[in-house]
C-alpha atoms as a PDB file:
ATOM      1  CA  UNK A   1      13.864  -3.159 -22.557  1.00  0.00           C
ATOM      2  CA  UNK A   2      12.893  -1.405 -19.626  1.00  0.00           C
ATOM      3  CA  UNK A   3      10.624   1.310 -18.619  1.00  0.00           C
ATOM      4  CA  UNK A   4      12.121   4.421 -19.830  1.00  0.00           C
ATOM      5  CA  UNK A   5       9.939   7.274 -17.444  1.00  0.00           C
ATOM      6  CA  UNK A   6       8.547   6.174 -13.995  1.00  0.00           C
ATOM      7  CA  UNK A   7       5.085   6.003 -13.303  1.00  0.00           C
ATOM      8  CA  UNK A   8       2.615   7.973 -11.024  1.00  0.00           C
ATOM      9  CA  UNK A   9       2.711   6.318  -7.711  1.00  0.00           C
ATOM     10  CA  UNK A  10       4.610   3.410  -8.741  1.00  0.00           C
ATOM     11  CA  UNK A  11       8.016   2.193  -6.891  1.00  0.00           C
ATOM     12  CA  UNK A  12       9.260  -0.437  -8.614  1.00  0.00           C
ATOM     13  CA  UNK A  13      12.778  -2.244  -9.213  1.00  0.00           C
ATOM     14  CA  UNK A  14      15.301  -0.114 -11.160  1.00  0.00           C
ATOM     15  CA  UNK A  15      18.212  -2.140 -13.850  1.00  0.00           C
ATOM     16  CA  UNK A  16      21.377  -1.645 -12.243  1.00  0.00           C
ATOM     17  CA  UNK A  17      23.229   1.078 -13.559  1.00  0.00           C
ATOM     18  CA  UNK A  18      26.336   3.593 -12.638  1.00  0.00           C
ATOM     19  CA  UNK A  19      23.483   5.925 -11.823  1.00  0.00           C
ATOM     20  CA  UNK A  20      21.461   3.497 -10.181  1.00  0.00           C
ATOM     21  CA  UNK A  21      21.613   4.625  -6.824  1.00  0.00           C
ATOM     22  CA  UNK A  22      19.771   7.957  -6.196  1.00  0.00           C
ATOM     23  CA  UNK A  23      17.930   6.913  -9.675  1.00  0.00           C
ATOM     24  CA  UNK A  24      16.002   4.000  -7.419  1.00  0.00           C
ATOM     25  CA  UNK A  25      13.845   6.754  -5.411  1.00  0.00           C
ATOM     26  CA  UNK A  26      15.039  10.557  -6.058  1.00  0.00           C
ATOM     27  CA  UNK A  27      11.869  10.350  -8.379  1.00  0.00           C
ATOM     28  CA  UNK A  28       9.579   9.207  -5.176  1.00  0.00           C
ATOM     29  CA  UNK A  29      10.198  13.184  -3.520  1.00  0.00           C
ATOM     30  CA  UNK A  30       9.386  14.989  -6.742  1.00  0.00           C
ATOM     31  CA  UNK A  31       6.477  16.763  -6.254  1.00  0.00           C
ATOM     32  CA  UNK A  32       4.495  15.546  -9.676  1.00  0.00           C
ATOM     33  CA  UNK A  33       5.027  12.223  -8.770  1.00  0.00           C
ATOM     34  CA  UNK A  34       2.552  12.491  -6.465  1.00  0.00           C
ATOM     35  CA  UNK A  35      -0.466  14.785  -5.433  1.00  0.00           C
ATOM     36  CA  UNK A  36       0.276  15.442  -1.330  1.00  0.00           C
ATOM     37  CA  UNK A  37       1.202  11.968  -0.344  1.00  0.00           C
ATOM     38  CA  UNK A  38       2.308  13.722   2.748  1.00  0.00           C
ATOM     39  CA  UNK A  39      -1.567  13.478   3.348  1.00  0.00           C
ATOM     40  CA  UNK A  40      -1.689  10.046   2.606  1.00  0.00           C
ATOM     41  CA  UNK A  41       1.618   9.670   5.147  1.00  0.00           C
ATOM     42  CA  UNK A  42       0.167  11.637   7.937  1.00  0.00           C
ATOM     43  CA  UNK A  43      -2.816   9.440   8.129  1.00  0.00           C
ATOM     44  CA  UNK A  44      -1.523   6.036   8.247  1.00  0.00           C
ATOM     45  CA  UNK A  45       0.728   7.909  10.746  1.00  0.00           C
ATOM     46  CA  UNK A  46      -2.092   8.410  13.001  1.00  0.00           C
ATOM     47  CA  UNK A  47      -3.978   4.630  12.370  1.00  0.00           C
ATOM     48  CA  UNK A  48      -0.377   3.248  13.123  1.00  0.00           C
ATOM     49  CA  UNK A  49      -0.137   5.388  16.824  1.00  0.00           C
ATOM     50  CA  UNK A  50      -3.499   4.115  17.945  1.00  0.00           C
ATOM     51  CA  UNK A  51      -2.814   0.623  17.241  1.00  0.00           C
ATOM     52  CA  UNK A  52       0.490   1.252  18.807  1.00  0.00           C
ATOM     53  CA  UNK A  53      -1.872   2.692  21.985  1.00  0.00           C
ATOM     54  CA  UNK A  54      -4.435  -0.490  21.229  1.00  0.00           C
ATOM     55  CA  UNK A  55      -1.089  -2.802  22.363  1.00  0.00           C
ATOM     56  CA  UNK A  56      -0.506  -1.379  25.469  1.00  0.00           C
ATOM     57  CA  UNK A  57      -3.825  -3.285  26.424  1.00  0.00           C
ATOM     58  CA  UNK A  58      -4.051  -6.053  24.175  1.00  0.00           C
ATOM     59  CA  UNK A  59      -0.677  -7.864  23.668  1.00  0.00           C
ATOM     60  CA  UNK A  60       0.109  -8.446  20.068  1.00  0.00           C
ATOM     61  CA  UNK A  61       0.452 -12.032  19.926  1.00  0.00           C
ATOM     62  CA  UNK A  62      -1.130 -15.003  18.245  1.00  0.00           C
ATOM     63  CA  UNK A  63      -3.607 -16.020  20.780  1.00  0.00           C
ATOM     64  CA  UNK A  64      -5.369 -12.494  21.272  1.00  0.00           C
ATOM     65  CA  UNK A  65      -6.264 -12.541  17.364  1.00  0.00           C
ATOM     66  CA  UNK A  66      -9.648 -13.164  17.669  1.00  0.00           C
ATOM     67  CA  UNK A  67     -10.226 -10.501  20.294  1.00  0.00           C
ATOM     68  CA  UNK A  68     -12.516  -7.778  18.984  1.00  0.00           C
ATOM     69  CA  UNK A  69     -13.770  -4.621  21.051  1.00  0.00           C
ATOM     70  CA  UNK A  70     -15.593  -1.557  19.999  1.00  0.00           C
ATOM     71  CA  UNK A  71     -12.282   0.168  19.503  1.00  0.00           C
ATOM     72  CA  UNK A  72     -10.864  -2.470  17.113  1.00  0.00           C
ATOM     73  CA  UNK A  73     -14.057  -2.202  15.353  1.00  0.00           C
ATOM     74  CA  UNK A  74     -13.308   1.325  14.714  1.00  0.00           C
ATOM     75  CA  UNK A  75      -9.657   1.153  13.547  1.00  0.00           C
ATOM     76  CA  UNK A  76     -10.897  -1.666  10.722  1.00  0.00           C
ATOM     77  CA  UNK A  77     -12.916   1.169   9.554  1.00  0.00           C
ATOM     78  CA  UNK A  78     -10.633   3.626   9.517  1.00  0.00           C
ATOM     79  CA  UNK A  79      -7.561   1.472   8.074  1.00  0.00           C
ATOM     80  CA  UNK A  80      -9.471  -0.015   5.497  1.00  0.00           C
ATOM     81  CA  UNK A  81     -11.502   3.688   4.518  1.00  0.00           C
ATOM     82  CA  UNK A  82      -7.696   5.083   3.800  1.00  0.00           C
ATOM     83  CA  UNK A  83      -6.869   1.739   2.095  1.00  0.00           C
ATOM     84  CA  UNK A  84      -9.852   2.928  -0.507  1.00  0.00           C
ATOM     85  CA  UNK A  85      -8.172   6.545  -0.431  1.00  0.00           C
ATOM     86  CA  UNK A  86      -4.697   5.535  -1.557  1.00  0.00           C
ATOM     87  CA  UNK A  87      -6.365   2.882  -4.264  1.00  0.00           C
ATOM     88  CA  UNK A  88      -8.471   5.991  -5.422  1.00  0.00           C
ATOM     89  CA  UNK A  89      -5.494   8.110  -5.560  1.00  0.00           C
ATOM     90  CA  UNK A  90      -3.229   5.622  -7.642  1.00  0.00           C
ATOM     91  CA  UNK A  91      -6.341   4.977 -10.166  1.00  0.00           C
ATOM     92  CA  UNK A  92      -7.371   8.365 -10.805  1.00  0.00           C
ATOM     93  CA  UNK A  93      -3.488   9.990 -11.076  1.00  0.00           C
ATOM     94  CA  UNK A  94      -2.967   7.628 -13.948  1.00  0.00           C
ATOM     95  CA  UNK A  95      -5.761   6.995 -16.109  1.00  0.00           C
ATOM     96  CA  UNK A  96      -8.722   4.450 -15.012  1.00  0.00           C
ATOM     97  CA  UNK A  97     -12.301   5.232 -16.992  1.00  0.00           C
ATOM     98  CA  UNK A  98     -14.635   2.813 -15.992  1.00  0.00           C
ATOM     99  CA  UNK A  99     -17.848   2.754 -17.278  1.00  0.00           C
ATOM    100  CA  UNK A 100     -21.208   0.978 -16.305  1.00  0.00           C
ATOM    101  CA  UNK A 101     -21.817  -1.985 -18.175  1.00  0.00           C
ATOM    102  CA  UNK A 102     -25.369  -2.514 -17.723  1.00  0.00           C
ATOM    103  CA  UNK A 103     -28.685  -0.578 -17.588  1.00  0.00           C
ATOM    104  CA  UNK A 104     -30.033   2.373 -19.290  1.00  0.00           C
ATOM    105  CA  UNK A 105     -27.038   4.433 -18.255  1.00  0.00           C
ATOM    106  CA  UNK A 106     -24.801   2.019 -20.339  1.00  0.00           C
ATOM    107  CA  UNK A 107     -21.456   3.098 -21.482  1.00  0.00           C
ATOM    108  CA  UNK A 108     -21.671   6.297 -19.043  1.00  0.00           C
ATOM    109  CA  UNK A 109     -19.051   6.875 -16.758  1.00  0.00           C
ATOM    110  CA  UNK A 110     -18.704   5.384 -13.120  1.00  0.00           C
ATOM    111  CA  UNK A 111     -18.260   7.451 -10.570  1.00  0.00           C
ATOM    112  CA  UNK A 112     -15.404   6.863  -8.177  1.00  0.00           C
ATOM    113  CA  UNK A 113     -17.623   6.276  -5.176  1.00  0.00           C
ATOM    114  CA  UNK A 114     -19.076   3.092  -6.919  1.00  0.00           C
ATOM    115  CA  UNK A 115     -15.403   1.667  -7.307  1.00  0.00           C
ATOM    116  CA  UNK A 116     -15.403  -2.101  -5.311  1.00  0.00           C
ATOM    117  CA  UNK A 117     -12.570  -4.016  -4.455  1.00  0.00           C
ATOM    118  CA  UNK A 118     -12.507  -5.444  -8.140  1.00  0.00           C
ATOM    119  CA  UNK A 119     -11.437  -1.725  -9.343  1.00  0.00           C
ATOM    120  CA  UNK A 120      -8.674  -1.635  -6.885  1.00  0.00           C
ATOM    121  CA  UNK A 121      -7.410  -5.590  -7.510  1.00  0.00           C
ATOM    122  CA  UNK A 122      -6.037  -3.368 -10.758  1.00  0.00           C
ATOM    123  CA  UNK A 123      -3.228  -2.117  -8.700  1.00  0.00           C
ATOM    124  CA  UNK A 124      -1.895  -5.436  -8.018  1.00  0.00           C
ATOM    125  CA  UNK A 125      -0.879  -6.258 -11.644  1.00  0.00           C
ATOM    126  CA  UNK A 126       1.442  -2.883 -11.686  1.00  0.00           C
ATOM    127  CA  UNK A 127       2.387  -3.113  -7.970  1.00  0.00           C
ATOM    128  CA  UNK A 128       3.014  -6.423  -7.356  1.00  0.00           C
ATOM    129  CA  UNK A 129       1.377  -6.246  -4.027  1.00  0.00           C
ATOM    130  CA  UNK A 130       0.704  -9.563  -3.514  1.00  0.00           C
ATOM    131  CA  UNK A 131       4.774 -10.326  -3.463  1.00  0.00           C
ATOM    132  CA  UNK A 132       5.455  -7.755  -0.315  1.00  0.00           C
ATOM    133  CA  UNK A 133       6.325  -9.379   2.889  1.00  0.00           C
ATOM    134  CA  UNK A 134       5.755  -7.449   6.558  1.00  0.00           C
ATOM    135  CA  UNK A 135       6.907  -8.341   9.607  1.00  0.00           C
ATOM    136  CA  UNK A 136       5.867  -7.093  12.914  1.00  0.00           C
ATOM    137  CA  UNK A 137       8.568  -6.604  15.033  1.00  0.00           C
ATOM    138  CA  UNK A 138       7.308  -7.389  18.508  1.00  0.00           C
ATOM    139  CA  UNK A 139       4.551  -9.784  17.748  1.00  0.00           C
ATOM    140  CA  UNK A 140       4.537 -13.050  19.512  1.00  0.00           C
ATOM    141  CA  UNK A 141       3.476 -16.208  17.432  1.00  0.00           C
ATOM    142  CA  UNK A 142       3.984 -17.394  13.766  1.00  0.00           C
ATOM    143  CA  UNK A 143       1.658 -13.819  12.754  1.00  0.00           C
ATOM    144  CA  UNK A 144       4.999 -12.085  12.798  1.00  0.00           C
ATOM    145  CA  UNK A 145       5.425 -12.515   9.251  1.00  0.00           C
ATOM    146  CA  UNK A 146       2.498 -11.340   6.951  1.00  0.00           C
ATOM    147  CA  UNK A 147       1.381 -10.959   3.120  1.00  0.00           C
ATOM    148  CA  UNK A 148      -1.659  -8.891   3.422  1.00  0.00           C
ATOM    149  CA  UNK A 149      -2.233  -9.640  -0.189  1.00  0.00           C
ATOM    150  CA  UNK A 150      -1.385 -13.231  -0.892  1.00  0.00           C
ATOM    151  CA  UNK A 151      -4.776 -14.331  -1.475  1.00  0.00           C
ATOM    152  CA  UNK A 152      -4.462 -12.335  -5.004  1.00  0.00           C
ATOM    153  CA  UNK A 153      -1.914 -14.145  -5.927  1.00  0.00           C
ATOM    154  CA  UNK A 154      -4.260 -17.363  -5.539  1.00  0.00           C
ATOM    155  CA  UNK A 155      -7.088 -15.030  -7.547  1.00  0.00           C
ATOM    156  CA  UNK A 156      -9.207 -15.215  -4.304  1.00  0.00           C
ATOM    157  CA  UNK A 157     -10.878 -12.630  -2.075  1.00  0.00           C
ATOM    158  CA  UNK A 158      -8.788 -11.044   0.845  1.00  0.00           C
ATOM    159  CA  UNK A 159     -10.276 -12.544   4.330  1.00  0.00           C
ATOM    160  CA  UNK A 160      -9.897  -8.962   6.233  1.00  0.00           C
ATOM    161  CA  UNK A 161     -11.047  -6.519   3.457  1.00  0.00           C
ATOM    162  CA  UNK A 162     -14.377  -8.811   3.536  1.00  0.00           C
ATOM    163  CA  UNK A 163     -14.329  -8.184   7.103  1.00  0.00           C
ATOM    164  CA  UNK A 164     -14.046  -4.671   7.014  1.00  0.00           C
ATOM    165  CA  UNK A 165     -17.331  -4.872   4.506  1.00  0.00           C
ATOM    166  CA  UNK A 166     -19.571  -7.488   6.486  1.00  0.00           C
ATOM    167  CA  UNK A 167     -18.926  -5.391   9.883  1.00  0.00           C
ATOM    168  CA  UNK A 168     -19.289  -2.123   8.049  1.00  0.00           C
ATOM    169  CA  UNK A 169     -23.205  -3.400   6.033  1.00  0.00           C
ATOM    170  CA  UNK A 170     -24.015  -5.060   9.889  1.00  0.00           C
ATOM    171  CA  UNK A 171     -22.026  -4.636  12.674  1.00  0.00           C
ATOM    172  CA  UNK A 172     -24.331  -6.473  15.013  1.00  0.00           C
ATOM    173  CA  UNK A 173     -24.052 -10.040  13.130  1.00  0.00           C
ATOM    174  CA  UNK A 174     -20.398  -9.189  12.503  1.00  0.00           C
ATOM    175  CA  UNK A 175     -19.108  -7.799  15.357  1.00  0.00           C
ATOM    176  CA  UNK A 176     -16.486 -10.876  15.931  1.00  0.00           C
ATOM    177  CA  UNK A 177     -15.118 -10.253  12.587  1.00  0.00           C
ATOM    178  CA  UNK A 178     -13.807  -6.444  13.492  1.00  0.00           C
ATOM    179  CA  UNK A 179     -11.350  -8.738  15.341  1.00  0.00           C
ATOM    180  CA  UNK A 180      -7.167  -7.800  16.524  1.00  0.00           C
ATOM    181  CA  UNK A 181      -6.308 -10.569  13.141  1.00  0.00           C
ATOM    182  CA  UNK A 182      -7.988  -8.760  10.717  1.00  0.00           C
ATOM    183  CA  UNK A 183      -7.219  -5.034  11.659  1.00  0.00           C
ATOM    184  CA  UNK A 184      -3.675  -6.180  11.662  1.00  0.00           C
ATOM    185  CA  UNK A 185      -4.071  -7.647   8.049  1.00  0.00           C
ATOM    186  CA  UNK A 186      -5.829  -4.305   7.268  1.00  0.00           C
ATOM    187  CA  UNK A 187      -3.060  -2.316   9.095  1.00  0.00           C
ATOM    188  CA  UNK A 188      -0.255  -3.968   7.323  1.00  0.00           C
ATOM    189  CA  UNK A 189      -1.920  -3.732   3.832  1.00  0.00           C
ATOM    190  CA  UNK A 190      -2.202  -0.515   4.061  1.00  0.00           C
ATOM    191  CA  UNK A 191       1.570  -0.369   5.035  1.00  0.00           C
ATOM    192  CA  UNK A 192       2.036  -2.472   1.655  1.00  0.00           C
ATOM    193  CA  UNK A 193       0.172  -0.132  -0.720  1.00  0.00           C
ATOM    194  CA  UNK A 194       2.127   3.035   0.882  1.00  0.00           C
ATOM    195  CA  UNK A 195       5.497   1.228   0.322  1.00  0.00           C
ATOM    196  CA  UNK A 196       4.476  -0.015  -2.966  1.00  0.00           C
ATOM    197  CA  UNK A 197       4.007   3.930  -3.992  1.00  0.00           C
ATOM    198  CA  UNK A 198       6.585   6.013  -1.683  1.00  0.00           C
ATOM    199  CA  UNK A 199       9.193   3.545  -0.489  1.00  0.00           C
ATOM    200  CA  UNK A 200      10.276   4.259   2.450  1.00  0.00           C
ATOM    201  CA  UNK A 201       9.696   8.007   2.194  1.00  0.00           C
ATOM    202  CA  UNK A 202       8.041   9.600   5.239  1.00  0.00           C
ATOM    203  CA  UNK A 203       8.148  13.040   3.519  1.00  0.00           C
ATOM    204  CA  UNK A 204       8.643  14.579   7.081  1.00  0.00           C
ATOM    205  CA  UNK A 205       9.303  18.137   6.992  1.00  0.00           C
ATOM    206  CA  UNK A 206      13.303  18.604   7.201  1.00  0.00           C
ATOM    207  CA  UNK A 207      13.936  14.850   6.643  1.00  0.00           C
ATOM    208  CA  UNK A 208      16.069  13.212   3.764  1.00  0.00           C
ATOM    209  CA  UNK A 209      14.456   9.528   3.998  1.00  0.00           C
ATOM    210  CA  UNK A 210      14.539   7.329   2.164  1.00  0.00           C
ATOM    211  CA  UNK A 211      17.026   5.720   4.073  1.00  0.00           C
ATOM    212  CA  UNK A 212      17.700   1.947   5.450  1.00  0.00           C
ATOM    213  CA  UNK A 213      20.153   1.323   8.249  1.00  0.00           C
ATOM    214  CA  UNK A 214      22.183  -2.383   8.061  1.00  0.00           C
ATOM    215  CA  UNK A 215      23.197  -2.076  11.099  1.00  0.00           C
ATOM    216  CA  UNK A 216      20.390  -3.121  14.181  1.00  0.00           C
ATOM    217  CA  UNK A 217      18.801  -5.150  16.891  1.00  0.00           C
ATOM    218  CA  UNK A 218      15.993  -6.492  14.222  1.00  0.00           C
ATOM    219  CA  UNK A 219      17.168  -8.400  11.147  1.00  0.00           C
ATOM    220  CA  UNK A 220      15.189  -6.246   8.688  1.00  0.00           C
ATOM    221  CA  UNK A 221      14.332  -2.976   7.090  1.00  0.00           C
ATOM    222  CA  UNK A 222      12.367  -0.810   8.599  1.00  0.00           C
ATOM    223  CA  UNK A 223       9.605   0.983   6.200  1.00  0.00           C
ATOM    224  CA  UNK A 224       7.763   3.793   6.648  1.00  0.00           C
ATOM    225  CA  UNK A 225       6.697   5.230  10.124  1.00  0.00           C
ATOM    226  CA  UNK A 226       9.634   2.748  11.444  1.00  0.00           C
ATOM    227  CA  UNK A 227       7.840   0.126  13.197  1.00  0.00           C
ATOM    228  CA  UNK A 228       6.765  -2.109  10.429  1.00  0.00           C
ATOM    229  CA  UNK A 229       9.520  -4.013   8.771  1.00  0.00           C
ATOM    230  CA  UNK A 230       9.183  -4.224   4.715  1.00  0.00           C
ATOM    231  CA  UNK A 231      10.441  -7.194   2.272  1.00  0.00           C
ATOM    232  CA  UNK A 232      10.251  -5.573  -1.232  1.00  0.00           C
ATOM    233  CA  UNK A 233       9.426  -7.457  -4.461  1.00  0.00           C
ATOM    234  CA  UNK A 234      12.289  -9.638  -6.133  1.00  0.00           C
ATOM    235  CA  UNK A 235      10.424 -11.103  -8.964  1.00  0.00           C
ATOM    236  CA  UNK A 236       9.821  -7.869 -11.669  1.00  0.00           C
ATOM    237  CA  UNK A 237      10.656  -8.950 -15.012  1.00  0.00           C
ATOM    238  CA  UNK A 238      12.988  -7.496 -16.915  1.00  0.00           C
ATOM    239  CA  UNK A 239      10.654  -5.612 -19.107  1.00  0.00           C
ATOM    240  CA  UNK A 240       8.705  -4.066 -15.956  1.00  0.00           C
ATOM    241  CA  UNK A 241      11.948  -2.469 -14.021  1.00  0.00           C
ATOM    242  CA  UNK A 242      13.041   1.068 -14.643  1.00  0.00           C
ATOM    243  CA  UNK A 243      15.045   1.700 -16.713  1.00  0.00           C
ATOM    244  CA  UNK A 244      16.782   5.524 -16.567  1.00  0.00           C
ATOM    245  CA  UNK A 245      18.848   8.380 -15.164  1.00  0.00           C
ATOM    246  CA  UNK A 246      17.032  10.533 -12.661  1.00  0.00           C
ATOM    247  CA  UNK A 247      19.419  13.039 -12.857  1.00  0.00           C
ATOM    248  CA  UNK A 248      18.861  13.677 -16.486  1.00  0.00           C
ATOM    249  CA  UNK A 249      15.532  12.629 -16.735  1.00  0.00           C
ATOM    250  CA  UNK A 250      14.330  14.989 -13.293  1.00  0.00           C
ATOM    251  CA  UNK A 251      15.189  17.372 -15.380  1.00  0.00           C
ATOM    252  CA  UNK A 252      12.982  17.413 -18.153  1.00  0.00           C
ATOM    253  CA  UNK A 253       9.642  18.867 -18.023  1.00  0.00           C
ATOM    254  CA  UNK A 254       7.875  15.846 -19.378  1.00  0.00           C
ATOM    255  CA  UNK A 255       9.263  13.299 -16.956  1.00  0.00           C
ATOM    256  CA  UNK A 256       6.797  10.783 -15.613  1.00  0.00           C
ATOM    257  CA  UNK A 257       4.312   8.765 -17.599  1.00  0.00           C
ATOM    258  CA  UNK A 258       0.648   7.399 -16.659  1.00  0.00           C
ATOM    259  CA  UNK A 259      -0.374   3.627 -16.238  1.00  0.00           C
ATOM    260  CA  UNK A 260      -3.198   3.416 -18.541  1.00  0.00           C
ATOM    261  CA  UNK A 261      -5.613   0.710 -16.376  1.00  0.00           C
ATOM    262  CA  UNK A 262      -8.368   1.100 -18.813  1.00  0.00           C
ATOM    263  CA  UNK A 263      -5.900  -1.585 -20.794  1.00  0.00           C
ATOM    264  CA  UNK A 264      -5.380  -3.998 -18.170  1.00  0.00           C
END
């Protein structure tokens, strides 16, 4: 049996149906699915236009990976910061109530700015993150094809996020870390965790979305801000796909549900 009312920031697979079709994401552009993810849009927007700029002087290839500069240093930062943000948003729009474990504040409730990494690893058991593919169009070398999250998969830490937090405690000593590999990682995880929640959906103002084109010089689909091209999860099990009408279901009051993370 399937999942009978979509969750809060969570695209996932729907069970083919007559009604299948506009079912798969017309829940994506409701507006309680989500609180402003045009926000959350407009920023990656930005990261994505200044690493866009950042190629125009460093070729995106292979052999410039471990190239680092003041400016790369600075878009790790800023990639991985709204990487935290949309994390933070998925957690707290279901339900997530962690609590500290030790000390004399025992059992009281953590705060959200004491979340780590091992808070957010949560996401991948309802997102499947680790099973999204990216591919960057115009890159030269085998980094073309990327799984920002793999490493979950193999229950071990994720190379650039570590990165991102040895350059951001001491930038001297790390400097060579805030390096053209790992912002790209960063850059494409983010991409990941958007897709994982909105699809394809750029919620621009006057724009349907949500749309892929067959027909093209690059044998893909391109995701959100159309640059990035997105492989989407094939492996839900049966009992984790969606499983309704939209256009019954939109139209009850009571028609999305919360992940409950305290359980997983």
């Amino acid at each position: 049996m399937g999942i009978n009312k979509p969750y809060h920031r969570n695209y996932r697979k729907l069970k083919e149906a007559p009604s299948s079709g506009s079912s798969s994401w017309a829940y994506i552009v409701d507006h309680n699915y989500a609180q402003h993810p045009e926000h959350y849009i407009r920023a990656f927007s930005v990261i994505q236009q200044d690493i866009l700029n950042l190629f125009e002087s460093i070729e995106p290839s292979d052999i410039n990976g471990i190239t680092y500069s003041f400016r790369i240093h600075s878009l790790l930062m800023r990639t991985c910061i709204e990487l935290e943000a949309n994390f933070k948003a998925i957690l707290k729009e279901n339900t997530y109530n962690p609590v500290i474990k030790k000390g004399s504040n025992m059992g009281s409730p953590r705060a959200d700015n004491t979340w780590t990494i091992n808070d957010f690893k949560l996401v991948n058991k309802t997102h499947h993150l680790d099973d999204y593919k990216v591919e960057l169009p115009f890159w030269d070398g085998i980094g073309k094809d990327r799984r920002p999250f793999e490493a979950w998969k193999r229950n071990e830490s994720l190379s650039w996020y570590k990165a991102y937090n040895d350059c951001k405690h001491d930038r001297l000593k790390n400097f060579p870390k805030a390096n053209l590999e790992n912002l790209i990682n960063a850059y494409c995880g983010l991409f990941v965790l958007l897709s994982s929640q909105f699809r394809t959906e750029s919620f621009s103002p006057g724009s349907i979305g949500l749309g892929v084109g067959p027909i093209g010089y690059y044998k893909g689909n391109f995701g959100i801000g159309e640059f990035l091209m997105i492989t989407f999860p094939g492996n839900w099990d049966e009992n984790e796909m969606y499983d309704f009408n939209w256009s019954k279901l939109g139209e009850e009051q009571d028609r999305f549900q919360k992940i409950n993370y305290d359980l997983l």
